[in-house]
PDB file of N, CA and C in Angstrom:
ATOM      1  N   UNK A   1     -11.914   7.404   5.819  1.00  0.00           N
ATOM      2  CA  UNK A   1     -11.583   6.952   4.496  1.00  0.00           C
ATOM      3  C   UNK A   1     -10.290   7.627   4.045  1.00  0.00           C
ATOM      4  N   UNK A   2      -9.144   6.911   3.784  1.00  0.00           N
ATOM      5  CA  UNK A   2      -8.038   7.361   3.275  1.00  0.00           C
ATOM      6  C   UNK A   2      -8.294   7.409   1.468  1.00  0.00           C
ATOM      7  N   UNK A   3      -7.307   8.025   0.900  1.00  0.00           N
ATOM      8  CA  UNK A   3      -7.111   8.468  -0.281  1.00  0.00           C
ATOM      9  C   UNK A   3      -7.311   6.886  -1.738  1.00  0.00           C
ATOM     10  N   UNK A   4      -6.062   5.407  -0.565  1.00  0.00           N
ATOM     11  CA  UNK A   4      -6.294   4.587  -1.255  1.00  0.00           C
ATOM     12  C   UNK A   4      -7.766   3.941  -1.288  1.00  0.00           C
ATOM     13  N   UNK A   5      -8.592   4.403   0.088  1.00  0.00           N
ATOM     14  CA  UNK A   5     -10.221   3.527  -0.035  1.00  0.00           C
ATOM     15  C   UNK A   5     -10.769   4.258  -1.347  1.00  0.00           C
ATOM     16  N   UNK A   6     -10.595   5.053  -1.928  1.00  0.00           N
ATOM     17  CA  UNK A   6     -11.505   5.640  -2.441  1.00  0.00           C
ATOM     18  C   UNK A   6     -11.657   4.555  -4.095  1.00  0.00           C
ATOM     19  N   UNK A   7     -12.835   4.204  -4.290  1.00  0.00           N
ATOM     20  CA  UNK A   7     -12.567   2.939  -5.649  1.00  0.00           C
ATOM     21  C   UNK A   7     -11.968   3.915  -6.868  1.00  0.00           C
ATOM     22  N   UNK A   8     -11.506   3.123  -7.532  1.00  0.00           N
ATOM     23  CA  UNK A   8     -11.109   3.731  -8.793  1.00  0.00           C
ATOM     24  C   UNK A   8     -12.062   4.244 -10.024  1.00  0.00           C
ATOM     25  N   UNK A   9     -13.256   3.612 -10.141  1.00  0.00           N
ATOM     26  CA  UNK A   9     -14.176   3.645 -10.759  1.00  0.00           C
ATOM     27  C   UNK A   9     -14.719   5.630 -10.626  1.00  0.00           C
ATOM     28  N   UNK A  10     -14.731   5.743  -9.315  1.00  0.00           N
ATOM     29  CA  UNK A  10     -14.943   6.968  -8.794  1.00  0.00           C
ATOM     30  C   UNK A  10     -13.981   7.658  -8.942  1.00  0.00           C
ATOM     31  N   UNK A  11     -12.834   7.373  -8.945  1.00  0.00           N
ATOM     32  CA  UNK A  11     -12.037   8.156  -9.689  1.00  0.00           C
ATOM     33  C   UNK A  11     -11.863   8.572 -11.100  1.00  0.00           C
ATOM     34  N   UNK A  12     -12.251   7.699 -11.294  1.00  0.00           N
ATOM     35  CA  UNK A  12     -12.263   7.223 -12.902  1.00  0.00           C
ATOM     36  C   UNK A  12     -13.736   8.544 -13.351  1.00  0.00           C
ATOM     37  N   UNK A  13     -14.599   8.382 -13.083  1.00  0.00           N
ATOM     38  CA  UNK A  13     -15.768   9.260 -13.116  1.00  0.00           C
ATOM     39  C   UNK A  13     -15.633  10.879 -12.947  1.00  0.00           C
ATOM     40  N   UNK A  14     -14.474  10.679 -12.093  1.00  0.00           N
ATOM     41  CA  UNK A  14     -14.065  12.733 -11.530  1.00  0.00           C
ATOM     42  C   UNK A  14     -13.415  12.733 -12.554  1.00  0.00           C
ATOM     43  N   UNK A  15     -12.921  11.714 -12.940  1.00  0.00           N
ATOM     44  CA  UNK A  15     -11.707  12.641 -14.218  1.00  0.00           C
ATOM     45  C   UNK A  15     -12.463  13.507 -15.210  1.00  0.00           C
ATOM     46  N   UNK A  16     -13.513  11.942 -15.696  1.00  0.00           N
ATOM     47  CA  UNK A  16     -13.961  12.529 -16.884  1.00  0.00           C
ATOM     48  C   UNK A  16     -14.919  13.999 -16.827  1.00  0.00           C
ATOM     49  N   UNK A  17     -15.515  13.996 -15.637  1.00  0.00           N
ATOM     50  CA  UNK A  17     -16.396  15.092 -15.803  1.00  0.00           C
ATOM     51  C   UNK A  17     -15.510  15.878 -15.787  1.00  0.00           C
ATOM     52  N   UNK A  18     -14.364  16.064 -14.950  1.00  0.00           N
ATOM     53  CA  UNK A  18     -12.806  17.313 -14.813  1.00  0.00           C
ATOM     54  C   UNK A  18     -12.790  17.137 -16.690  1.00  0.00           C
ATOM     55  N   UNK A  19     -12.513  16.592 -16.801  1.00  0.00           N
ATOM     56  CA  UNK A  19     -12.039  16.540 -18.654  1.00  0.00           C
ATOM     57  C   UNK A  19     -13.366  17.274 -19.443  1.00  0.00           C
ATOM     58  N   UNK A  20     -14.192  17.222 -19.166  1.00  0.00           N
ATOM     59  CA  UNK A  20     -16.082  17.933 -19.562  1.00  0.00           C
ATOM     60  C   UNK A  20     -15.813  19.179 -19.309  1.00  0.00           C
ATOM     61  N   UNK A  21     -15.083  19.418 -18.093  1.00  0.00           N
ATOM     62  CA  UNK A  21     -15.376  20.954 -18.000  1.00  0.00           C
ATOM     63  C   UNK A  21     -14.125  21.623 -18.505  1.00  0.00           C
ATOM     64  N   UNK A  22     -13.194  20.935 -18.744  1.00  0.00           N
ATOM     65  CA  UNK A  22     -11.886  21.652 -18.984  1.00  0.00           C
ATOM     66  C   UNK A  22     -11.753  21.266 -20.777  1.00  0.00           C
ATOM     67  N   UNK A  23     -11.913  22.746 -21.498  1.00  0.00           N
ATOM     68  CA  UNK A  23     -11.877  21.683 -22.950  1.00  0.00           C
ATOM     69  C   UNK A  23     -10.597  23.122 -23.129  1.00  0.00           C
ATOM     70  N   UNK A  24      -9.430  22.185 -23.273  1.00  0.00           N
ATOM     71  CA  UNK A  24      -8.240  22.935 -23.121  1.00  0.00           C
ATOM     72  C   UNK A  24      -7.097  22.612 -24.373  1.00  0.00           C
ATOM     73  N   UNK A  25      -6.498  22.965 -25.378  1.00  0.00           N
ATOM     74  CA  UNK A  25      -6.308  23.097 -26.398  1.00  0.00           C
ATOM     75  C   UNK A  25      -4.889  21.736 -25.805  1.00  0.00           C
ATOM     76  N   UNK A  26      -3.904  21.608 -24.710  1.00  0.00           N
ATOM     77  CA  UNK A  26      -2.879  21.844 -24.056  1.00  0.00           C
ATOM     78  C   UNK A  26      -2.925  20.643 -23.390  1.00  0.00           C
ATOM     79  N   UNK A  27      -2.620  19.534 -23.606  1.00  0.00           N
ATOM     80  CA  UNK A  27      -2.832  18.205 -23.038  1.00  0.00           C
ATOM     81  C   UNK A  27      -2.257  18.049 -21.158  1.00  0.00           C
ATOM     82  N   UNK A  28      -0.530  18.736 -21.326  1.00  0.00           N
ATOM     83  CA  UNK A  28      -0.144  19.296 -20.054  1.00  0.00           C
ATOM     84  C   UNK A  28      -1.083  20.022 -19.389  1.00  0.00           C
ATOM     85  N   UNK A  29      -1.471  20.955 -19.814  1.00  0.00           N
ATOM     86  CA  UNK A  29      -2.553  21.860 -18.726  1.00  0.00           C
ATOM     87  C   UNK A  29      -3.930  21.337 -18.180  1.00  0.00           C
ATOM     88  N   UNK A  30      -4.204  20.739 -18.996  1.00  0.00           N
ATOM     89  CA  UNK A  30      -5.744  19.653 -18.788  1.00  0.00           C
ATOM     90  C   UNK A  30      -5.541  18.662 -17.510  1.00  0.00           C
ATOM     91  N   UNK A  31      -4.235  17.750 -17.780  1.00  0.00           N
ATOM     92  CA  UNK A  31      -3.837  16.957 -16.970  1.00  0.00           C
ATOM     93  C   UNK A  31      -3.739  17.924 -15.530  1.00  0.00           C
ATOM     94  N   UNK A  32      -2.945  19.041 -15.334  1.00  0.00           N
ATOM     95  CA  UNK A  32      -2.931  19.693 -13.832  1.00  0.00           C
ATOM     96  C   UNK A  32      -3.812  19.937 -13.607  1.00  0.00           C
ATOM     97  N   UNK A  33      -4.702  20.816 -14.259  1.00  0.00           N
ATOM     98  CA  UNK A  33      -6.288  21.104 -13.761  1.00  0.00           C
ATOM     99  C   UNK A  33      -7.020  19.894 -13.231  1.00  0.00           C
ATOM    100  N   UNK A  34      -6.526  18.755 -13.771  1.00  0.00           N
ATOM    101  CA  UNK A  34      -7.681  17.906 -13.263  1.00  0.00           C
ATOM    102  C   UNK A  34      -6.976  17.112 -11.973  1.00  0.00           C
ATOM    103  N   UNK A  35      -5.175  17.188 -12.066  1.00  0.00           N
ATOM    104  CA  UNK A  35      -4.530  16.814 -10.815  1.00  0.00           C
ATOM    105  C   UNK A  35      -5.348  17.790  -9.640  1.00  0.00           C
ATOM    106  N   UNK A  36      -5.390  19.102  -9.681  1.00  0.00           N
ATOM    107  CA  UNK A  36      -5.568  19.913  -8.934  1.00  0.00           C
ATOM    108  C   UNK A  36      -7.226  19.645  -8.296  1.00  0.00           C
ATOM    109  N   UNK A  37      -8.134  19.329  -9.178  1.00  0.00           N
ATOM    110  CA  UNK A  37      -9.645  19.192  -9.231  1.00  0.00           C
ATOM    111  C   UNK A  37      -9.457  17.929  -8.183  1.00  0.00           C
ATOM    112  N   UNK A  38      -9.198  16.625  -8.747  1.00  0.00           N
ATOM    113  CA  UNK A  38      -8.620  15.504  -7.895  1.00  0.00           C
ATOM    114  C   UNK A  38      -8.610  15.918  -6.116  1.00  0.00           C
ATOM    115  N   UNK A  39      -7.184  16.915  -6.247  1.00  0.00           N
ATOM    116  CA  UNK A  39      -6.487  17.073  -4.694  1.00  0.00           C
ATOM    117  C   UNK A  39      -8.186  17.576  -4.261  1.00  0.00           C
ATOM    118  N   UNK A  40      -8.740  18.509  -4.775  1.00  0.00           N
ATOM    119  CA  UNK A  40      -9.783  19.040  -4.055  1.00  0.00           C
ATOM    120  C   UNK A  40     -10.657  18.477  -3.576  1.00  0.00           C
ATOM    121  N   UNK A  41     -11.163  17.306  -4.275  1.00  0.00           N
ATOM    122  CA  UNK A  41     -12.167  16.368  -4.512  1.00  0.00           C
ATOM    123  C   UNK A  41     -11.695  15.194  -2.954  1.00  0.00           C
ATOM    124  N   UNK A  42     -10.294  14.761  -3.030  1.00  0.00           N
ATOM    125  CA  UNK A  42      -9.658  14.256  -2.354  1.00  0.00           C
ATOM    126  C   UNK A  42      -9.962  14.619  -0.488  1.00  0.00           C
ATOM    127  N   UNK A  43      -9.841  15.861  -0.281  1.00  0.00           N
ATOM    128  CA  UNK A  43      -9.977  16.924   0.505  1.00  0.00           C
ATOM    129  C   UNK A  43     -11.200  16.945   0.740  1.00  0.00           C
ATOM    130  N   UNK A  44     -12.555  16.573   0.351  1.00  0.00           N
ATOM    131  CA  UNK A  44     -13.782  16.723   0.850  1.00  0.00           C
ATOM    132  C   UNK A  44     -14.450  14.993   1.177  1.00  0.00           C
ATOM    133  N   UNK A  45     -13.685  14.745   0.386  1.00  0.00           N
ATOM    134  CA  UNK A  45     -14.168  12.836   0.553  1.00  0.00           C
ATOM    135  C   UNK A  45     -13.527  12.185   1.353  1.00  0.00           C
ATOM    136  N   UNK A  46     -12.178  12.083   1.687  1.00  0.00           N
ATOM    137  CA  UNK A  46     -11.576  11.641   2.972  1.00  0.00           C
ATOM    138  C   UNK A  46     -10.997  11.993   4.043  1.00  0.00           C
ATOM    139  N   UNK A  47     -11.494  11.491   4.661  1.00  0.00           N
ATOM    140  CA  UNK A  47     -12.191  11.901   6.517  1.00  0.00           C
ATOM    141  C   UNK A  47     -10.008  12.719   6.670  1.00  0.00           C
ATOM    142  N   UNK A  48      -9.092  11.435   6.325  1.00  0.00           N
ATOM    143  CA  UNK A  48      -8.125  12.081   6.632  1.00  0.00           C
ATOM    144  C   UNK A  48      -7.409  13.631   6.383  1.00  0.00           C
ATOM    145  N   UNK A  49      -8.021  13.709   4.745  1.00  0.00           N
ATOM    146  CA  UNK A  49      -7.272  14.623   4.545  1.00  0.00           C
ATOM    147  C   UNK A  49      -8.058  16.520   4.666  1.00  0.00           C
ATOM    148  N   UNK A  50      -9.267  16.337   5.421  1.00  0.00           N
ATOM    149  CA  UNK A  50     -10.201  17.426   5.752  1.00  0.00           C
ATOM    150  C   UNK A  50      -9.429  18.526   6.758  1.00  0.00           C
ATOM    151  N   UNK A  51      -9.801  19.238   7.224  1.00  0.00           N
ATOM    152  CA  UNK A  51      -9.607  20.236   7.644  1.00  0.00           C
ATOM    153  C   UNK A  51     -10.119  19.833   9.576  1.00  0.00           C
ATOM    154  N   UNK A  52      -9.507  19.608  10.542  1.00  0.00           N
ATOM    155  CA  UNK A  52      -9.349  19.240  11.523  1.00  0.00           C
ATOM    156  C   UNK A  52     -10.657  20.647  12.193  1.00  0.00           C
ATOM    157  N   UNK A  53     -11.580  20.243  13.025  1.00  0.00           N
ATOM    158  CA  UNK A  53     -12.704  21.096  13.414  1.00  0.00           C
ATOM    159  C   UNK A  53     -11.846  22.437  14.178  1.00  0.00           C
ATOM    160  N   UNK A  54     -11.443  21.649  15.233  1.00  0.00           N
ATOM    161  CA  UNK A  54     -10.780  23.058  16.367  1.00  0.00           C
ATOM    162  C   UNK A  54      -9.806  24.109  15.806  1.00  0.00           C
ATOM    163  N   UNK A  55      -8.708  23.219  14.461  1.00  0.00           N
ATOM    164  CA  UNK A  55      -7.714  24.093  13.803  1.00  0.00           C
ATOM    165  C   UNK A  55      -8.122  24.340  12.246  1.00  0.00           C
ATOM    166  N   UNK A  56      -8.749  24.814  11.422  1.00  0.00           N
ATOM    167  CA  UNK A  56      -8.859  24.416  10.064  1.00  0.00           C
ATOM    168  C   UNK A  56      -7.481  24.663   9.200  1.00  0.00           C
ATOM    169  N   UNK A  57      -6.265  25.212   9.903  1.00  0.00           N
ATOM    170  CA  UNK A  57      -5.042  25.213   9.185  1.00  0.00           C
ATOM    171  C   UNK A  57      -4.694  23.838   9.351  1.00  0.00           C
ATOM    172  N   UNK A  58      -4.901  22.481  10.084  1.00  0.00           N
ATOM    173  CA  UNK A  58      -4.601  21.295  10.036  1.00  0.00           C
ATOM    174  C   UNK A  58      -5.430  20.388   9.728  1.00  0.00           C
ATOM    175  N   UNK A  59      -4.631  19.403   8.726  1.00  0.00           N
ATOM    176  CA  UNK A  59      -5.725  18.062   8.318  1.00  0.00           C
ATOM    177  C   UNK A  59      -5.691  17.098   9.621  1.00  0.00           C
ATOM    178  N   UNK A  60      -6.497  16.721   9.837  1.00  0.00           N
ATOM    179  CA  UNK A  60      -6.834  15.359  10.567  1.00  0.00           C
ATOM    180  C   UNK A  60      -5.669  14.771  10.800  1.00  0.00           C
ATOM    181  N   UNK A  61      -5.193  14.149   9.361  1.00  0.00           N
ATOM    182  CA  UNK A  61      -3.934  13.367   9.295  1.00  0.00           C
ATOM    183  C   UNK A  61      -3.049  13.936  10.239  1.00  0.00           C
ATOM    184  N   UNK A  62      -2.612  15.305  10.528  1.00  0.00           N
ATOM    185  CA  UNK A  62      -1.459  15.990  10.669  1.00  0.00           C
ATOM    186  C   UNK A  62      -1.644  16.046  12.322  1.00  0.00           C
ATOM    187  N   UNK A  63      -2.964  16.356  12.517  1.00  0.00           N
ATOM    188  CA  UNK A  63      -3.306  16.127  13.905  1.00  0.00           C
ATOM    189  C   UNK A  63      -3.237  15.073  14.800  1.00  0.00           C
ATOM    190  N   UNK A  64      -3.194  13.874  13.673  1.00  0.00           N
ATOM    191  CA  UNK A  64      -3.453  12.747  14.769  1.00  0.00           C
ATOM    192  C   UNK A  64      -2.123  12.076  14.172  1.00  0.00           C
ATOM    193  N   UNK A  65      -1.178  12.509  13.211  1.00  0.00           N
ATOM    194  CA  UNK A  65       0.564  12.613  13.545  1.00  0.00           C
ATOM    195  C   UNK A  65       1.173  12.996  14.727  1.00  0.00           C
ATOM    196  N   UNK A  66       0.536  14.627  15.031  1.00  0.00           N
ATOM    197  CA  UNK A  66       0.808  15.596  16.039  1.00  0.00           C
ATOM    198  C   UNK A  66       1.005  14.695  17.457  1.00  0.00           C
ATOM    199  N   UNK A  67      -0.533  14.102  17.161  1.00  0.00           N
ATOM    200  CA  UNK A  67      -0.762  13.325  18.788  1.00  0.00           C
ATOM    201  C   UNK A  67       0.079  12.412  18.879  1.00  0.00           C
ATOM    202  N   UNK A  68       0.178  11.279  17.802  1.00  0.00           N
ATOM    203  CA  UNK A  68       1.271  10.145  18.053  1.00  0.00           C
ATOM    204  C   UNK A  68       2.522  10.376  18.482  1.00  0.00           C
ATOM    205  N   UNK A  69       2.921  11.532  17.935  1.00  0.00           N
ATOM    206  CA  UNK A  69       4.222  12.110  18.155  1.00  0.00           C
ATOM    207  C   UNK A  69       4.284  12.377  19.887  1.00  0.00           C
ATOM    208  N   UNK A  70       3.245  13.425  20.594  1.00  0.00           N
ATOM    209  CA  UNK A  70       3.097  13.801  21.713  1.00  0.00           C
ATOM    210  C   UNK A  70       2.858  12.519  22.502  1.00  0.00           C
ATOM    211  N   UNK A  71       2.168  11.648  21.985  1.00  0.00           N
ATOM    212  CA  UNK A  71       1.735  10.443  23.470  1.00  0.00           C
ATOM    213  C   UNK A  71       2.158   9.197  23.469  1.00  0.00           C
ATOM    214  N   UNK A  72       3.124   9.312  22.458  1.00  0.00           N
ATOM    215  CA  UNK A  72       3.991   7.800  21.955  1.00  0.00           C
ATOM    216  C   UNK A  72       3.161   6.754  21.820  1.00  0.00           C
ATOM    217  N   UNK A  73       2.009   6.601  21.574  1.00  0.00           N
ATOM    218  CA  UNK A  73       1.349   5.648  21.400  1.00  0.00           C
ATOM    219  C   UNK A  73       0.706   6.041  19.521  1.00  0.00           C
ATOM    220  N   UNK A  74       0.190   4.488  19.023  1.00  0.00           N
ATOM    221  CA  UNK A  74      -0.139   4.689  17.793  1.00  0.00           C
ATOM    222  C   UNK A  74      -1.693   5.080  17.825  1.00  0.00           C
ATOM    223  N   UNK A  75      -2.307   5.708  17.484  1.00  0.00           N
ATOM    224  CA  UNK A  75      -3.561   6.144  17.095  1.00  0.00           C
ATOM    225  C   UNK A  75      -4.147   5.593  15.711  1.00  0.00           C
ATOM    226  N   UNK A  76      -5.387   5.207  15.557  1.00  0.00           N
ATOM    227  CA  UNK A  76      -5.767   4.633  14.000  1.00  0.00           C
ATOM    228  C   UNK A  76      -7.236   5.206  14.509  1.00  0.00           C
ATOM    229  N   UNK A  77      -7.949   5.683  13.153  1.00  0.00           N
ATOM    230  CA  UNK A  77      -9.402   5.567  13.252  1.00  0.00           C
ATOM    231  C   UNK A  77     -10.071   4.483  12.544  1.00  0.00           C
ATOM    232  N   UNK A  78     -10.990   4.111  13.561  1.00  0.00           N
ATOM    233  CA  UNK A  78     -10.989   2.508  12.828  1.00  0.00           C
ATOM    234  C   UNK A  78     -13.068   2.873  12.404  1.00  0.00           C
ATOM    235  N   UNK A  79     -13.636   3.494  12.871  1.00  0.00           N
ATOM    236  CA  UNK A  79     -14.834   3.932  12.435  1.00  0.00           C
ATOM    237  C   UNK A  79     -15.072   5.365  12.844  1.00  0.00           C
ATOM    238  N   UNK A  80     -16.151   5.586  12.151  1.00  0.00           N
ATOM    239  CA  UNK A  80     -16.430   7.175  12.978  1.00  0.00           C
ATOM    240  C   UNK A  80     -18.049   7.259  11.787  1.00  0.00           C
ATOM    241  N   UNK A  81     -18.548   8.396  12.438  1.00  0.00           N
ATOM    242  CA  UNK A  81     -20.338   8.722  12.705  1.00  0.00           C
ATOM    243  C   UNK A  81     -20.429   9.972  11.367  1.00  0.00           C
ATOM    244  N   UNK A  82     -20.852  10.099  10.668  1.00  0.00           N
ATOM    245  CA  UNK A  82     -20.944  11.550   9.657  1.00  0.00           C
ATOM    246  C   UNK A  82     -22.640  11.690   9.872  1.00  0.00           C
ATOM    247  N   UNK A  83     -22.515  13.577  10.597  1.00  0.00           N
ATOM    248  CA  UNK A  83     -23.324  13.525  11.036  1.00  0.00           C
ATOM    249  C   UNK A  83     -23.540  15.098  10.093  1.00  0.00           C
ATOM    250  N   UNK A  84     -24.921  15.252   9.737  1.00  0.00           N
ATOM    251  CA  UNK A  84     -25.254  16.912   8.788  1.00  0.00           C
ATOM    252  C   UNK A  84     -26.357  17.664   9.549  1.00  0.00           C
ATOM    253  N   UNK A  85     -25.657  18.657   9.504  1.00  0.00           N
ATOM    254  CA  UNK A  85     -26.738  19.956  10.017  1.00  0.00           C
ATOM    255  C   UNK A  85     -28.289  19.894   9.124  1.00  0.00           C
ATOM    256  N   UNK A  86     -28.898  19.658   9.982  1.00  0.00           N
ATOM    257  CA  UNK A  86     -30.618  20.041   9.264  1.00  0.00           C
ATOM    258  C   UNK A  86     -31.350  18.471   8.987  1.00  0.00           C
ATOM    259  N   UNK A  87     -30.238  17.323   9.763  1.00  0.00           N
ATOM    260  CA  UNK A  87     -31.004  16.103   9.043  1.00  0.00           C
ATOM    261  C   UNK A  87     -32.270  15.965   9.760  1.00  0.00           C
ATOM    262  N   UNK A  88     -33.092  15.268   8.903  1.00  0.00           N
ATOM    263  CA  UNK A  88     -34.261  14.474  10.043  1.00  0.00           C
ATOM    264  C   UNK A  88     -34.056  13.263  10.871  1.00  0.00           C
ATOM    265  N   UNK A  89     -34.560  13.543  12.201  1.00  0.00           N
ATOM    266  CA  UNK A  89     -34.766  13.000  12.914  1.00  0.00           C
ATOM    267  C   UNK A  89     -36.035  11.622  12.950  1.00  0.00           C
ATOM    268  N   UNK A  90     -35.523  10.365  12.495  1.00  0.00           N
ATOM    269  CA  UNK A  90     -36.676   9.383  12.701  1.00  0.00           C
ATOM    270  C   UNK A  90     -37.304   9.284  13.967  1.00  0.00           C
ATOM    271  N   UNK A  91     -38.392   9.360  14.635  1.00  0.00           N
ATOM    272  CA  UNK A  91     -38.847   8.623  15.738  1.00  0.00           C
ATOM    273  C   UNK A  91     -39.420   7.320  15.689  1.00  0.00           C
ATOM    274  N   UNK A  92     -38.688   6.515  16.173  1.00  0.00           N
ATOM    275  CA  UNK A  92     -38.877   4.897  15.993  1.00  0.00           C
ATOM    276  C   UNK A  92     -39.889   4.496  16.927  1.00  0.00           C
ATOM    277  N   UNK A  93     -40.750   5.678  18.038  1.00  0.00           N
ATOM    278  CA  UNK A  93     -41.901   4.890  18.991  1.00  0.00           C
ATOM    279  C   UNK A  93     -43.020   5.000  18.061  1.00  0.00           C
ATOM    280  N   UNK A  94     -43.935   3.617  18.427  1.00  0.00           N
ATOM    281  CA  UNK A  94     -44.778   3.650  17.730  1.00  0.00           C
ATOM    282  C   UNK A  94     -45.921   4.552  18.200  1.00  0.00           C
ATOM    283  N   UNK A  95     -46.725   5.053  17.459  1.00  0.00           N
ATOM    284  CA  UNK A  95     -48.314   6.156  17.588  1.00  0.00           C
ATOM    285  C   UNK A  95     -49.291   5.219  17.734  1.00  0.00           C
ATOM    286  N   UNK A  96     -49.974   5.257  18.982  1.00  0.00           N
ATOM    287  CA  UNK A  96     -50.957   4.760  19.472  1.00  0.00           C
ATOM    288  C   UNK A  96     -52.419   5.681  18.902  1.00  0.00           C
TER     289      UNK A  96
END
């Protein structure tokens, strides 16, 4: 998920709670705090702009720049699996 998938509505929703928690006299300062809240928010929700597993000083993005650059070919992620520590496991055979 890049930055533009993300709906606006959901954006629209981070603001306001960013605006809930920030009750700031300073219309300029409200606005960066919540630019800044945004970038963060940004950073955990799309796959691109995360923290790359093997390097965490590189995003995804930068990595799979890195590669295009190195193998002259274009790279795209066109799906991928999100997988969490501790999930349950369904077993789909049936119990006799």
């Amino acid at each position: 998920m890049k930055r533009e998938d993300v709906p606006a509505v959901v954006i629209d929703g981070e603001k306001e709670i960013y605006r809930a928690q920030v009750r700031t006299s300073r219309r300029q300062r409200v606005e960066n705090i919540i630019k800044g809240k945004l970038e963060k928010f940004y950073s955990t929700v799309c796959l691109l702009e995360q923290p790359f597993v093997k390097n965490p000083e590189v995003s995804i993005k930068d990595h799979i720049t890195a590669k295009i650059a190195q193998l002259g070919e274009n790279i795209v992620i066109r799906r991928f699996t999100r997988w969490q520590l501790g999930e349950e496991v369904l077993d789909s055979t049936p119990t006799t």
